[in-house]
N, C-alpha and C. Protein backbone atom coordinates (compact mmCIF):
# COMPACT_ATOMS: atom_id res chain seq x y z
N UNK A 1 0.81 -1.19 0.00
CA UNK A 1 0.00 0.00 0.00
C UNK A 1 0.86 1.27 0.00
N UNK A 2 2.03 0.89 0.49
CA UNK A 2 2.93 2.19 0.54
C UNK A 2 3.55 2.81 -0.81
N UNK A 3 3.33 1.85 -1.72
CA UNK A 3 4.05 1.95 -2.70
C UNK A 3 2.94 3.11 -3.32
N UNK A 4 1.74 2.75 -3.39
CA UNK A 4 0.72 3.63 -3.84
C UNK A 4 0.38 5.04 -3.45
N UNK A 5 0.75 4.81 -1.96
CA UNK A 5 0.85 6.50 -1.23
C UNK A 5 1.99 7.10 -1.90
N UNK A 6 3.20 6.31 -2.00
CA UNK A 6 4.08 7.25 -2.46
C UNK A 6 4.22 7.59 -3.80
N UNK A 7 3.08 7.00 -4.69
CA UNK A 7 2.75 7.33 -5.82
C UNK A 7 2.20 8.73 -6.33
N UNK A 8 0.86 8.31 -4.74
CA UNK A 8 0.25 9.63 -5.20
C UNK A 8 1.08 11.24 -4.64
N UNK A 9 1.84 10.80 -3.41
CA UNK A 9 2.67 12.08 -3.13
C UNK A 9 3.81 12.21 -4.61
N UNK A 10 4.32 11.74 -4.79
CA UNK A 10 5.04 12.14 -6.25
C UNK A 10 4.22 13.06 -6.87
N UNK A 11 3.46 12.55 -7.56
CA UNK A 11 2.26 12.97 -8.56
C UNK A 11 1.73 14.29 -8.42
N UNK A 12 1.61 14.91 -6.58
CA UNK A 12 1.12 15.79 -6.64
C UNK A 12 2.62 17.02 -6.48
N UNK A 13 3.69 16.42 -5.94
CA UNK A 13 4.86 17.18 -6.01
C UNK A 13 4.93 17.21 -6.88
N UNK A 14 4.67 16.31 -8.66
CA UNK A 14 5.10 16.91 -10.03
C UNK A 14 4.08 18.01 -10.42
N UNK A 15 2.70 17.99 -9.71
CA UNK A 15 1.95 18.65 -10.18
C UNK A 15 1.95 20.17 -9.77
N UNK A 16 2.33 20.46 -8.37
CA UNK A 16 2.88 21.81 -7.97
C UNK A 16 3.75 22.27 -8.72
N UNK A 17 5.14 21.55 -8.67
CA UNK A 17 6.52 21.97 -9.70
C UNK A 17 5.52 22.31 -11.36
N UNK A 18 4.13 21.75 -11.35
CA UNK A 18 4.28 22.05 -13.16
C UNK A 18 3.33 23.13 -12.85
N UNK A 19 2.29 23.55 -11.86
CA UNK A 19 1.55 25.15 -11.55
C UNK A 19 2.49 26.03 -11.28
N UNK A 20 3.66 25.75 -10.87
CA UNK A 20 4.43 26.59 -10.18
C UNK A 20 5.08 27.20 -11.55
N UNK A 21 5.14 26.11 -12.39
CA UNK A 21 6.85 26.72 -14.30
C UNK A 21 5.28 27.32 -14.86
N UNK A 22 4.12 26.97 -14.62
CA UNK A 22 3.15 27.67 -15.66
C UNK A 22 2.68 28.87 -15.10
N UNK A 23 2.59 28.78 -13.65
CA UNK A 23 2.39 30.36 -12.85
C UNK A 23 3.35 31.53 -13.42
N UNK A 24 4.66 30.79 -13.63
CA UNK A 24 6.13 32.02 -14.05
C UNK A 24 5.95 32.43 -15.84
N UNK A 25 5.67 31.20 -16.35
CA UNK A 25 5.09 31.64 -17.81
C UNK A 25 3.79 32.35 -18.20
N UNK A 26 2.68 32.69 -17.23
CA UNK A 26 1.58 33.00 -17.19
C UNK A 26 2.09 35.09 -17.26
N UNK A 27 2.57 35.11 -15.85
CA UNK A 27 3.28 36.19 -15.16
C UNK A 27 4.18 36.61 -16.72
N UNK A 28 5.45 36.11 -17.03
CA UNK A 28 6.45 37.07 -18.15
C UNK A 28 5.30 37.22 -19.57
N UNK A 29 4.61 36.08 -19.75
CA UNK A 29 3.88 36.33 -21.08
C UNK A 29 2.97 38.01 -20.61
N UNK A 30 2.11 38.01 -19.88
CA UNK A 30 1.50 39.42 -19.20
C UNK A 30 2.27 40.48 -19.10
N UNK A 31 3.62 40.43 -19.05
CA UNK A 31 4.65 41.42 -18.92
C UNK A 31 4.83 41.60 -19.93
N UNK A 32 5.65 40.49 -20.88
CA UNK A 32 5.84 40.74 -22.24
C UNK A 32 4.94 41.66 -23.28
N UNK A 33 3.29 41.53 -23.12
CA UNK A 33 2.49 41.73 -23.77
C UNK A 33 2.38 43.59 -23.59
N UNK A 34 2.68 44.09 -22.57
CA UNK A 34 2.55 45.43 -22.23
C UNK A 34 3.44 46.07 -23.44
N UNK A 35 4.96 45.60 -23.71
CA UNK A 35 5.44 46.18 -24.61
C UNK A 35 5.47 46.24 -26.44
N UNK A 36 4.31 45.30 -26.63
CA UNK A 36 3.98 45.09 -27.92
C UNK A 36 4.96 44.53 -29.04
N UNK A 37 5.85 42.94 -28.13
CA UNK A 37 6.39 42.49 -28.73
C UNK A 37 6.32 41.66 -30.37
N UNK A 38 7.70 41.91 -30.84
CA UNK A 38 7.71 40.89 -32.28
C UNK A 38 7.33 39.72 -32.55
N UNK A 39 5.74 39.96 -33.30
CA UNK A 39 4.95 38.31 -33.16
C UNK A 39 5.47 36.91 -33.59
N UNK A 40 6.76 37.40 -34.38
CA UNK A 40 7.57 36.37 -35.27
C UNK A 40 8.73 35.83 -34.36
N UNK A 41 9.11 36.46 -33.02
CA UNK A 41 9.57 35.93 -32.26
C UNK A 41 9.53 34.67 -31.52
N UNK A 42 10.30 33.70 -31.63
CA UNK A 42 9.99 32.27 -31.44
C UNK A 42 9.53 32.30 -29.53
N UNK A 43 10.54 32.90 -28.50
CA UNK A 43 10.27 33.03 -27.36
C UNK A 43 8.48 33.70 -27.09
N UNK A 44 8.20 34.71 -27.80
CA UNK A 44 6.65 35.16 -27.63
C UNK A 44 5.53 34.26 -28.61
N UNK A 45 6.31 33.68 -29.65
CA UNK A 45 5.13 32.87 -29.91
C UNK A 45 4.89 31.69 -29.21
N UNK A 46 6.05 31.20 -28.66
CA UNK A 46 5.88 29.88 -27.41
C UNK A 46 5.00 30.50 -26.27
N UNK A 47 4.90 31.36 -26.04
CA UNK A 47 4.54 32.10 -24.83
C UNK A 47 2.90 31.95 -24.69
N UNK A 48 2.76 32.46 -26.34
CA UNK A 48 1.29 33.16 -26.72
C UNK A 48 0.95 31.83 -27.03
N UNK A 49 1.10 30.73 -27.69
CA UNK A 49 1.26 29.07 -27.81
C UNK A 49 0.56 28.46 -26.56
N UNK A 50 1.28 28.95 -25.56
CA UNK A 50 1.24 27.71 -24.15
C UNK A 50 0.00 28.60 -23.51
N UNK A 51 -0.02 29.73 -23.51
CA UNK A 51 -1.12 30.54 -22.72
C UNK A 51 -2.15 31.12 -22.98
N UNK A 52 -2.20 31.06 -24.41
CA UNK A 52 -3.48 31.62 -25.03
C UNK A 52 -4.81 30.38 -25.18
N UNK A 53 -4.55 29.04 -25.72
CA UNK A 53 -5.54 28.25 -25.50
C UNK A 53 -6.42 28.43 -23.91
N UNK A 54 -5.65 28.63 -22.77
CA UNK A 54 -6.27 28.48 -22.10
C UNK A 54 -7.15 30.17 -20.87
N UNK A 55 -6.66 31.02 -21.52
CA UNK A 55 -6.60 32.25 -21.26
C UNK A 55 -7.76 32.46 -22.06
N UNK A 56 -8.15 31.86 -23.46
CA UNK A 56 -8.89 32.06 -24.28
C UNK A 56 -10.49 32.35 -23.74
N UNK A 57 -10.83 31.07 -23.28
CA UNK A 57 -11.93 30.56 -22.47
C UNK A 57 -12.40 31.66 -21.19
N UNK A 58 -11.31 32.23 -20.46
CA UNK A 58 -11.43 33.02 -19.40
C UNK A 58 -12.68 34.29 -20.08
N UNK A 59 -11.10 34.68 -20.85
CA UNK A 59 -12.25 35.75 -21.92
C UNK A 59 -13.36 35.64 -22.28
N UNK A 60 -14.11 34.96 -22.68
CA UNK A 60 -14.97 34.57 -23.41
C UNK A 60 -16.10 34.42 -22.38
N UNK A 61 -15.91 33.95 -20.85
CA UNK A 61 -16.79 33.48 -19.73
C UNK A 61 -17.06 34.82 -18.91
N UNK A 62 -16.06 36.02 -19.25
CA UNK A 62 -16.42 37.21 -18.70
C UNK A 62 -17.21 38.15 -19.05
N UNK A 63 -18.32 38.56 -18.33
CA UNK A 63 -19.83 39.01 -18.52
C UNK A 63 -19.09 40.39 -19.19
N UNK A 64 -18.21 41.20 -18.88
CA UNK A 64 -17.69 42.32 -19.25
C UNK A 64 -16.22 42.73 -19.62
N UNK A 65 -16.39 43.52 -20.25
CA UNK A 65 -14.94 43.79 -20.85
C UNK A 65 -14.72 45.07 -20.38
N UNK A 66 -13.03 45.11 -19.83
CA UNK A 66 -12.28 46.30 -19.33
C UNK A 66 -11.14 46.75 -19.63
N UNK A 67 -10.81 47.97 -20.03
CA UNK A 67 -9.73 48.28 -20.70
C UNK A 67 -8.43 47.50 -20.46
N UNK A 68 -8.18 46.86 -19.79
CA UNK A 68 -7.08 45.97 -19.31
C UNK A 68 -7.59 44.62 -18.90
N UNK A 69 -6.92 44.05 -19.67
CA UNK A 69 -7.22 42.44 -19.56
C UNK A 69 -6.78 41.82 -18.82
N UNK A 70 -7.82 41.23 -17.55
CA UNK A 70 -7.23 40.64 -16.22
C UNK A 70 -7.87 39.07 -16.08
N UNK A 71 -7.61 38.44 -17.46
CA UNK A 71 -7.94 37.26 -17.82
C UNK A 71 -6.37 36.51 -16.85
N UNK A 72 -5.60 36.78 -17.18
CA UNK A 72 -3.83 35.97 -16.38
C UNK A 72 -4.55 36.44 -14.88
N UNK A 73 -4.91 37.12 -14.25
CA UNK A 73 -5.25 37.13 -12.85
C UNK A 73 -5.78 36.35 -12.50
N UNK A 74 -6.98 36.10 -13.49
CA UNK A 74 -7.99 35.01 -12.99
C UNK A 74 -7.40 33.59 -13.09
N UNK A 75 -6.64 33.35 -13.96
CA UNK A 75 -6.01 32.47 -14.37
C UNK A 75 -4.70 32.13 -13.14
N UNK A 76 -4.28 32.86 -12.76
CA UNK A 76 -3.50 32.57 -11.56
C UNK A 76 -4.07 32.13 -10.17
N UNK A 77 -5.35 33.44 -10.16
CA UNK A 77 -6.12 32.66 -8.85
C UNK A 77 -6.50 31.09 -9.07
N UNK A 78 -6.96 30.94 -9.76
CA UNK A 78 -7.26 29.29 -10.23
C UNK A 78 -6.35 28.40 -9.70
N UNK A 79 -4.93 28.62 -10.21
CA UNK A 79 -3.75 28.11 -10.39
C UNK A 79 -3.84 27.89 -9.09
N UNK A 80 -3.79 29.26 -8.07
CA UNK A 80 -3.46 29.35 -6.79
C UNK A 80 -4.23 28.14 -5.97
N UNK A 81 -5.72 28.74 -6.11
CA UNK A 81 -6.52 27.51 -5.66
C UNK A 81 -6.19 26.15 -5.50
N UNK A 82 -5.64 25.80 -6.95
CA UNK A 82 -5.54 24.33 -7.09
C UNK A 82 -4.46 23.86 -6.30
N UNK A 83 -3.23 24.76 -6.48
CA UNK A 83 -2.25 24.01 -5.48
C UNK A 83 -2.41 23.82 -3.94
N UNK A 84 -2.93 25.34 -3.69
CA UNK A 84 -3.69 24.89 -1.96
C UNK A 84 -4.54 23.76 -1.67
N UNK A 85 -5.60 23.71 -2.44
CA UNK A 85 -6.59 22.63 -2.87
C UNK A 85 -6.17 20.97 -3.28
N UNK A 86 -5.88 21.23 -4.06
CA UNK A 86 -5.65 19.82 -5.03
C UNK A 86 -4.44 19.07 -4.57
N UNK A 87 -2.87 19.76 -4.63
CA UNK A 87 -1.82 18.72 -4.27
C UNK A 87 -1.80 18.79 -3.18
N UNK A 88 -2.73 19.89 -1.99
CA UNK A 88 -2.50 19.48 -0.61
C UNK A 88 -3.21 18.16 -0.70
N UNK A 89 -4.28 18.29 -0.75
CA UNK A 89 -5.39 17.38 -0.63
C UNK A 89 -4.47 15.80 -1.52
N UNK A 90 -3.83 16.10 -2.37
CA UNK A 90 -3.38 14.97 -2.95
C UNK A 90 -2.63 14.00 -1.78
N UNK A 91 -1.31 15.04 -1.37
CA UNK A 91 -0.63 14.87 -0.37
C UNK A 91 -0.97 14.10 0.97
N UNK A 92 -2.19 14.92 1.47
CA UNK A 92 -2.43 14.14 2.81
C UNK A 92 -2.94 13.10 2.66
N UNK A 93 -3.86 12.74 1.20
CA UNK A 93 -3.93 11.44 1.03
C UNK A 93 -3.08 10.79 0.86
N UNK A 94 -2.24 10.93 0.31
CA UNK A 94 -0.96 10.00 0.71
C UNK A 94 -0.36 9.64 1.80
N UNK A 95 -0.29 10.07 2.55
CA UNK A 95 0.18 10.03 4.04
C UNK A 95 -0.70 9.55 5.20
N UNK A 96 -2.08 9.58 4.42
CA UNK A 96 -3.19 8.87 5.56
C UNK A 96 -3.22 7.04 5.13
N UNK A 97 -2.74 7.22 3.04
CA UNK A 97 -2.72 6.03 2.76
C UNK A 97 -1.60 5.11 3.46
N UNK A 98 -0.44 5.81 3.52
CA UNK A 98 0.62 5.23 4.64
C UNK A 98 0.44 4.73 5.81
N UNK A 99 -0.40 5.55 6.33
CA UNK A 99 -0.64 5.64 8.15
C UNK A 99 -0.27 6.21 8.60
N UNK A 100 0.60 7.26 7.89
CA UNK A 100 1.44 8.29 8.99
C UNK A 100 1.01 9.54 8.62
N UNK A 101 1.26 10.44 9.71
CA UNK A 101 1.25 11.72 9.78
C UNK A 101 1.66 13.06 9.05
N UNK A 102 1.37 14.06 9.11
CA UNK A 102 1.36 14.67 8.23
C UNK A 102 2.56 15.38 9.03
């Protein structure tokens, strides 16, 4: 059974480490965008690539539009949520699956 707890604690430590590299790409792409970078740029089109599919949707679910687009905010709170939420919650299941303590 231990083998399985320590499955799921992995799983949720890979899953923080991967909110955590998409929280930092979320953040420079939003920075980047203020200065009206070169779209042919391979670094901003990876950027606009990895963050726009899902940034997309935000937009689209918001009843109103405001001169500044605070679609990456919302998108971070989310983020935020989930890691408090989700890999804790992953975590202590793992550790209750063990028997041991947190």
């Amino acid at each position: 059974m231990f083998l399985i707890a320590n499955l799921i604690i992995a799983l949720a430590n890979i899953l923080d480490i991967v909110f955590t590299i998409y929280t930092f790409i979320i953040v420079i792409a939003a920075v980047i965008s203020w200065v009206n970078p070169d779209p042919y740029n391979p670094i901003v089109r990876f950027l606009y690539g990895v963050t726009e599919p899902v940034l997309r949707p935000i937009r689209k679910l918001m009843p109103f539009r405001l001169p500044v687009d605070i679609s990456p905010l919302i998108l971070l709170l989310i983020i935020f949520f989930l890691q408090k939420f989700l890999v804790a919650s992953l975590v202590e299941l793992g550790y209750r699956i063990k028997g041991g303590l947190l």
